[in-house]
Protein backbone atom coordinates (compact mmCIF):
# COMPACT_ATOMS: atom_id res chain seq x y z
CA UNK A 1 7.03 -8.19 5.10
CA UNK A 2 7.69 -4.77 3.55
CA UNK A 3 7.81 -1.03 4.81
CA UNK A 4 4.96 1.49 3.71
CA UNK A 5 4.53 4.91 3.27
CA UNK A 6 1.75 7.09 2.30
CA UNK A 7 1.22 10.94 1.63
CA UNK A 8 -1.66 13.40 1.33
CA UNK A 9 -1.13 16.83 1.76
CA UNK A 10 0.51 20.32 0.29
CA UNK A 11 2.47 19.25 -2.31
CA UNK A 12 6.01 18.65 -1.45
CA UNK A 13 9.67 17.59 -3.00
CA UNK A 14 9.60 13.35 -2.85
CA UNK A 15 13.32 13.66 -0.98
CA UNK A 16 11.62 15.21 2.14
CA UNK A 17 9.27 11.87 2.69
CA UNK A 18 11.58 9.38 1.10
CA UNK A 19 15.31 10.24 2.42
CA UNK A 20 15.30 13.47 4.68
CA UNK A 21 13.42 11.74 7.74
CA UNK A 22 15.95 10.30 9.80
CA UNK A 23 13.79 7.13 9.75
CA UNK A 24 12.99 7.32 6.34
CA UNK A 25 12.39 4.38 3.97
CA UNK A 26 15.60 4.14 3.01
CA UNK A 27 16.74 3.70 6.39
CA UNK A 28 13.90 0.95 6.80
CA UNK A 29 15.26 -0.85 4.43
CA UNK A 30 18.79 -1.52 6.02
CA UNK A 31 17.43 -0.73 9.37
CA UNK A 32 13.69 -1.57 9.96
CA UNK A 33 12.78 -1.67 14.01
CA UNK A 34 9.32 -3.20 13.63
CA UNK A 35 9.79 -6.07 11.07
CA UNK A 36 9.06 -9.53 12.82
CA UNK A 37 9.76 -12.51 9.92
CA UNK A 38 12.50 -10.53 8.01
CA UNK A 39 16.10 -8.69 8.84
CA UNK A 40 15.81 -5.79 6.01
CA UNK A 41 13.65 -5.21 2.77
CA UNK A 42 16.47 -5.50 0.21
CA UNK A 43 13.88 -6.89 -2.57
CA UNK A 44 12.78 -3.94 -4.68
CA UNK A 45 11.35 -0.81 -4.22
CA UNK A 46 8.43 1.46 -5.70
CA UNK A 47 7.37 4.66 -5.48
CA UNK A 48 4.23 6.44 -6.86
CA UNK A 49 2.70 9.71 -7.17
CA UNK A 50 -0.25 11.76 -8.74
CA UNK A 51 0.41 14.89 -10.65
CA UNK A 52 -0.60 18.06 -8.55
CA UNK A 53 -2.81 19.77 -11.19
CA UNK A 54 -3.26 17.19 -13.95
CA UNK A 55 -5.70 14.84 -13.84
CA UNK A 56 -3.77 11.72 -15.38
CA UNK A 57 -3.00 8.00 -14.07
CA UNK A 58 -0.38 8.39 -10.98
CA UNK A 59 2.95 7.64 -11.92
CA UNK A 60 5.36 5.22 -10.71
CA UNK A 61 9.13 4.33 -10.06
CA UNK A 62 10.17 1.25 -9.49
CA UNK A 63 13.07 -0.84 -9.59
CA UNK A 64 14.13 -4.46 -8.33
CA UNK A 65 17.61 -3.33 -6.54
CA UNK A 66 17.82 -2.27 -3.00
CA UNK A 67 16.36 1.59 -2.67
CA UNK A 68 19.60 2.40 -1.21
CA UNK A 69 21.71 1.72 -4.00
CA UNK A 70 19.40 3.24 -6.54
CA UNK A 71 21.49 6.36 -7.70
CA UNK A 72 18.33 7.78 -9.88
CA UNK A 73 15.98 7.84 -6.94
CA UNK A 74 17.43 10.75 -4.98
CA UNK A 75 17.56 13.08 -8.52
CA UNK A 76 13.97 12.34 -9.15
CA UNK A 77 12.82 12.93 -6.26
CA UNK A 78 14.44 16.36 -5.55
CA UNK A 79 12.82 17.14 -8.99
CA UNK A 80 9.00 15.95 -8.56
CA UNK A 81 6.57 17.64 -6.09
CA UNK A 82 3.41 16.06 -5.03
CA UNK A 83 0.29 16.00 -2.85
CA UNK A 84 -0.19 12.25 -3.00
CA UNK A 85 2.65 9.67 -2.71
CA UNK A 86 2.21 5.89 -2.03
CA UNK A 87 5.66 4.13 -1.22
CA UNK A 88 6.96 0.70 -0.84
CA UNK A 89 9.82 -1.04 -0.14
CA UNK A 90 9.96 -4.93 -0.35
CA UNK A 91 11.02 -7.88 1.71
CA UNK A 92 9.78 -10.68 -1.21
CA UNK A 93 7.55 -13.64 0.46
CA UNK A 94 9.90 -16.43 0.10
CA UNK A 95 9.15 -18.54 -3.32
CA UNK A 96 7.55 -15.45 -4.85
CA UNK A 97 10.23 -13.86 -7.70
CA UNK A 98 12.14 -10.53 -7.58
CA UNK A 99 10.99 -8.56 -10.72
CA UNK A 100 9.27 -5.53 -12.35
CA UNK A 101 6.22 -7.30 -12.98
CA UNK A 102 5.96 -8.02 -8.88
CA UNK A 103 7.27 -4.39 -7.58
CA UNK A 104 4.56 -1.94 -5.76
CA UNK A 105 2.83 0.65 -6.28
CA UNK A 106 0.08 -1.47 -8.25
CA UNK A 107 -2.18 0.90 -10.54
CA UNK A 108 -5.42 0.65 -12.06
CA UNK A 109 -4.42 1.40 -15.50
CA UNK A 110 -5.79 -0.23 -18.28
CA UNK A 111 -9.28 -0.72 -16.46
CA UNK A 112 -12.48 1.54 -17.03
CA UNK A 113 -13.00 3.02 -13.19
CA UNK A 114 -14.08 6.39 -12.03
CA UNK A 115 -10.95 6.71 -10.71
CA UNK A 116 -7.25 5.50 -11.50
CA UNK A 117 -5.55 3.94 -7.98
CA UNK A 118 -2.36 3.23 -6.01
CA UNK A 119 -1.86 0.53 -4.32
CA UNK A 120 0.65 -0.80 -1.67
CA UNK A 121 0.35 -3.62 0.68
CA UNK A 122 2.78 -4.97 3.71
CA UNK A 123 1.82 -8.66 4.77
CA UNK A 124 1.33 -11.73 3.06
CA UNK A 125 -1.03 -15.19 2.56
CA UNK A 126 0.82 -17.89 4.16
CA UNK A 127 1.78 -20.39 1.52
CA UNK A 128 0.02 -18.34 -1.18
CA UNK A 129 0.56 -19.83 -4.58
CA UNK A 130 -0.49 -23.46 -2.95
CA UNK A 131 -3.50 -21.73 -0.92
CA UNK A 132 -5.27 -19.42 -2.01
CA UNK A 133 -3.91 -18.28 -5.62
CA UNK A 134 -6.95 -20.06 -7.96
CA UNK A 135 -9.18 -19.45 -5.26
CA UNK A 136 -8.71 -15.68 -5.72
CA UNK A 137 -8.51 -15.62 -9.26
CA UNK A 138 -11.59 -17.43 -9.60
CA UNK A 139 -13.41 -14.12 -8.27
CA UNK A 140 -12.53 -12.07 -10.29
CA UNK A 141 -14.20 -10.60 -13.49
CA UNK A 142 -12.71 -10.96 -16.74
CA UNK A 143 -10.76 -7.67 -17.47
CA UNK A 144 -9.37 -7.88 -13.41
CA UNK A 145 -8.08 -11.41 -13.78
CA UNK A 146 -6.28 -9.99 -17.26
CA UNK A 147 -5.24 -7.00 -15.42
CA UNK A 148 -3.50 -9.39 -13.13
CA UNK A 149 0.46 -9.10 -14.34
CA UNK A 150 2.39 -10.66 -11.47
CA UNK A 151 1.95 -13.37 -8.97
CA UNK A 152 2.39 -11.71 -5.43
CA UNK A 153 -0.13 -12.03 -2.75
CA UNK A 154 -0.18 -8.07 -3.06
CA UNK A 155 -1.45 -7.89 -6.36
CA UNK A 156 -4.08 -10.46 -6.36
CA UNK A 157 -5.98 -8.55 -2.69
CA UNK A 158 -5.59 -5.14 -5.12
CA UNK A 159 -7.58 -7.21 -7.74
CA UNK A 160 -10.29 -7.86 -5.03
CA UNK A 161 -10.54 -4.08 -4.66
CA UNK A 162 -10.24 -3.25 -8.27
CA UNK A 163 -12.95 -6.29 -8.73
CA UNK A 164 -15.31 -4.60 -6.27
CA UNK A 165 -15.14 -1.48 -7.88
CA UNK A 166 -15.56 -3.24 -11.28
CA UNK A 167 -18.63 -4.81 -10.60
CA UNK A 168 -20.21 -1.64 -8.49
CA UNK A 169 -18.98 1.60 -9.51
CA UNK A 170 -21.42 3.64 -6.93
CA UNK A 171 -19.54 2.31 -3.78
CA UNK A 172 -16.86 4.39 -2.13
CA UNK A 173 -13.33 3.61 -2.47
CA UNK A 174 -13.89 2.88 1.61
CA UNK A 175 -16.79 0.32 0.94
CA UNK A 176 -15.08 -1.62 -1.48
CA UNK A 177 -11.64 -1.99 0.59
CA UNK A 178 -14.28 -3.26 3.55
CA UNK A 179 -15.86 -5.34 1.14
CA UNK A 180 -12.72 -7.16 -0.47
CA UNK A 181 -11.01 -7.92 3.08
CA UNK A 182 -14.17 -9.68 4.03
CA UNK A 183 -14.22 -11.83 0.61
CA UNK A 184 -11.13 -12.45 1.38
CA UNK A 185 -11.50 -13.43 5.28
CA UNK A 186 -14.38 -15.87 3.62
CA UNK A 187 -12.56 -17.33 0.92
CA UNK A 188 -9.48 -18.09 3.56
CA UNK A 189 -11.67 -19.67 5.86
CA UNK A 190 -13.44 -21.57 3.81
CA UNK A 191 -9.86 -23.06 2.50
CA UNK A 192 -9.05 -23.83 5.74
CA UNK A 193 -8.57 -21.26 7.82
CA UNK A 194 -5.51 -19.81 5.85
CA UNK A 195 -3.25 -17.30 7.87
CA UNK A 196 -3.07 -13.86 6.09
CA UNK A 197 -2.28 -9.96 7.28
CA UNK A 198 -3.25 -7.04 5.13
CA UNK A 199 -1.99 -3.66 6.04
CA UNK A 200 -2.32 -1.73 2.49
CA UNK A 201 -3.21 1.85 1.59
CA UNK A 202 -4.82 2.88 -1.59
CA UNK A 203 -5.79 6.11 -2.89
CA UNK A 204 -7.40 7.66 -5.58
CA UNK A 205 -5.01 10.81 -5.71
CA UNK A 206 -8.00 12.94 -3.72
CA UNK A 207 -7.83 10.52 -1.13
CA UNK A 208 -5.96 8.00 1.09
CA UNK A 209 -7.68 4.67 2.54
CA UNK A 210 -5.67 2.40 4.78
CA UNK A 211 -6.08 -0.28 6.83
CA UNK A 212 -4.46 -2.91 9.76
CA UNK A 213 -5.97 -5.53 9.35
CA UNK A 214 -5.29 -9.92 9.69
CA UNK A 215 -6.80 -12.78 10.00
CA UNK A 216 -5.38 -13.62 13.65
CA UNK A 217 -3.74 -11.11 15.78
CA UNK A 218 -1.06 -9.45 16.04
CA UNK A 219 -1.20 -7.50 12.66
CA UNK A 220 2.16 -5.96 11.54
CA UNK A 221 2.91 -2.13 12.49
CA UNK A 222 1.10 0.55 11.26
CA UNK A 223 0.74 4.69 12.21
CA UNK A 224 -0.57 7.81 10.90
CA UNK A 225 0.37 11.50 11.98
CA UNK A 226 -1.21 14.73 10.65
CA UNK A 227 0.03 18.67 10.74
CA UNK A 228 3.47 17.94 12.03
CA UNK A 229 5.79 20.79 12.05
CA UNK A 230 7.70 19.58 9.44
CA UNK A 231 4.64 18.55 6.99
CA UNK A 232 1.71 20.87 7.77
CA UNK A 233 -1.39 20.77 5.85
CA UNK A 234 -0.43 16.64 5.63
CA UNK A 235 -1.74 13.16 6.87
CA UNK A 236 1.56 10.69 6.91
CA UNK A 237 1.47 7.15 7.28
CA UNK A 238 3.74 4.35 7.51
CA UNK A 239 4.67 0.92 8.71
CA UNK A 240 7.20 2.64 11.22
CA UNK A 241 7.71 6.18 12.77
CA UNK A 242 9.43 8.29 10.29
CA UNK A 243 10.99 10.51 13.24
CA UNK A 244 10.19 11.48 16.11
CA UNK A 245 6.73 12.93 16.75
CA UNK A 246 3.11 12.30 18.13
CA UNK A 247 2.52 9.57 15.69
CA UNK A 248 -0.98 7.28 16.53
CA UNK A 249 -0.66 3.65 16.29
CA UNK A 250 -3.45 2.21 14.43
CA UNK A 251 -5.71 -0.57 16.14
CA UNK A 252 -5.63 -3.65 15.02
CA UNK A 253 -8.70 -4.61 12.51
CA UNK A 254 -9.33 -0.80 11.48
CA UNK A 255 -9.44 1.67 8.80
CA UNK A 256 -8.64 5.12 8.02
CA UNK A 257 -9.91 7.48 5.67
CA UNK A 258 -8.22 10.53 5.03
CA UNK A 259 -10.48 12.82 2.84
CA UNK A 260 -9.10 16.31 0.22
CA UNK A 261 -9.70 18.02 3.49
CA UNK A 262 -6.76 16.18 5.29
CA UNK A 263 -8.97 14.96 8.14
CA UNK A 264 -8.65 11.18 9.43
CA UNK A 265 -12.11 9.23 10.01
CA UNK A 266 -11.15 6.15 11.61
CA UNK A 267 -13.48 2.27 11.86
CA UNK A 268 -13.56 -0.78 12.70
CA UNK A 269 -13.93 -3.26 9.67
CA UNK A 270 -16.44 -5.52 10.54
CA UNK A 271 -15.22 -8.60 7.75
């Protein structure tokens, strides 16, 4: 399992989201409260952001070493401000290796969409590269299977999005998360019922979508919190309470949508 964080708001200095909270990711790493099948997410780390007046590709940080012992982290992000931020730290599914190539945020670039994405995902596919890996891959279109770099779990249900979006361009960045978590509830069922949890968020930098979501209950922790003191004008959300606040817990098999005007829509995701 890993720890996630997501940000849309008034743009802001990265250190207050990633290190000033007093539960902040980097305490999550060392220190996670919610975790069930690991002890700390020592595995890597990413972080990724969209410019706040540019219209480019988000960028991204990442790095294989524990976030805690990362000593170029903390200077970068006292430097860059944001109004978007996707961030991950990792706990690596066992048999799946530690490397760039497997580190989140995933992007978009390199594919023709209407809109370059983030991606992060906490869960996994329970025996993945003997379940459902060709399964997966078999879905996809051309340019999304090459687009394809690594070999996590993670990457391949961002391809199902991507792939969505591929084939329809019309449908909303909601529509095709909805549609890719039910592909991928049929595709595990029809291999036999395999076990998988997908809490991810994704945004186009004007948005944030993010779900709870698994194919049995429970699904790992997820909340959201918007206009706290501290981060006014702001939707957080994160696998675990980054302080203390009025923080909602999402329900289990739902979605949130938090649009440019920093209001959360919430559903059920009927896959």
């Amino acid at each position: 399992m890993c720890r996630l964080l997501g940000y849309l708001g008034s743009p802001i200095q990265l250190d207050r989201l990633l290190y000033k909270p007093e539960h902040s990711l980097v305490v999550q790493a060392y220190q996670p409260k919610e975790m069930e099948s690991a002890l700390m997410n020592a595995d890597g780390f990413g972080v990724g952001w969209y410019h706040p007046q540019k219209e480019t590709f988000p960028y991204t940080y990442k790095q294989t070493t524990p976030i805690w012992s990362d000593i170029n982290l903390p200077q970068i992000s006292r430097y860059v401000e944001a109004g978007c931020l996707l961030g991950c730290i990792r706990s690596a599914t066992p048999g799946l290796a530690v490397d760039l190539s497997n580190c989140q945020p995933f992007t978009s670039e390199g594919l023709s969409l209407p809109h370059p994405l983030l991606f992060v995902h906490n869960g996994y596919i329970k025996d993945f590269r003997k379940t459902l890996y060709r399964p997966l891959r078999q879905v996809l279109t051309e340019d999304v299977y090459l687009h394809v770099h690594g070999t996590t779990d993670s990457e391949h249900i961002f391809a199902l999005i991507l792939n969505q979006l591929y084939r329809q361009p019309e449908l909303l960045l909601a529509q095709a998360v909805e549609k890719a978590l039910k592909q991928l509830t049929e595709i595990a069922q029809a291999e036999g019922n395999i076990y998988f949890c997908a809490n991810i968020i994704v945004s186009d930098g004007q948005q944030l979508v993010a779900t709870r979501f698994s194919s049995r209950s429970p699904a790992p922790s997820l909340y959201w919190l918007r206009d706290d003191p501290s981060y006014p004008n702001g939707v957080l959300i994160a696998s675990e309470p980054l302080f203390e606040g009025n923080w909602n817990r999402f329900p289990e098999q739902s979605m949130i949508c938090v649009g440019e005007d920093f209001d959360v829509y919430t559903d059920q995701i009927a896959a």
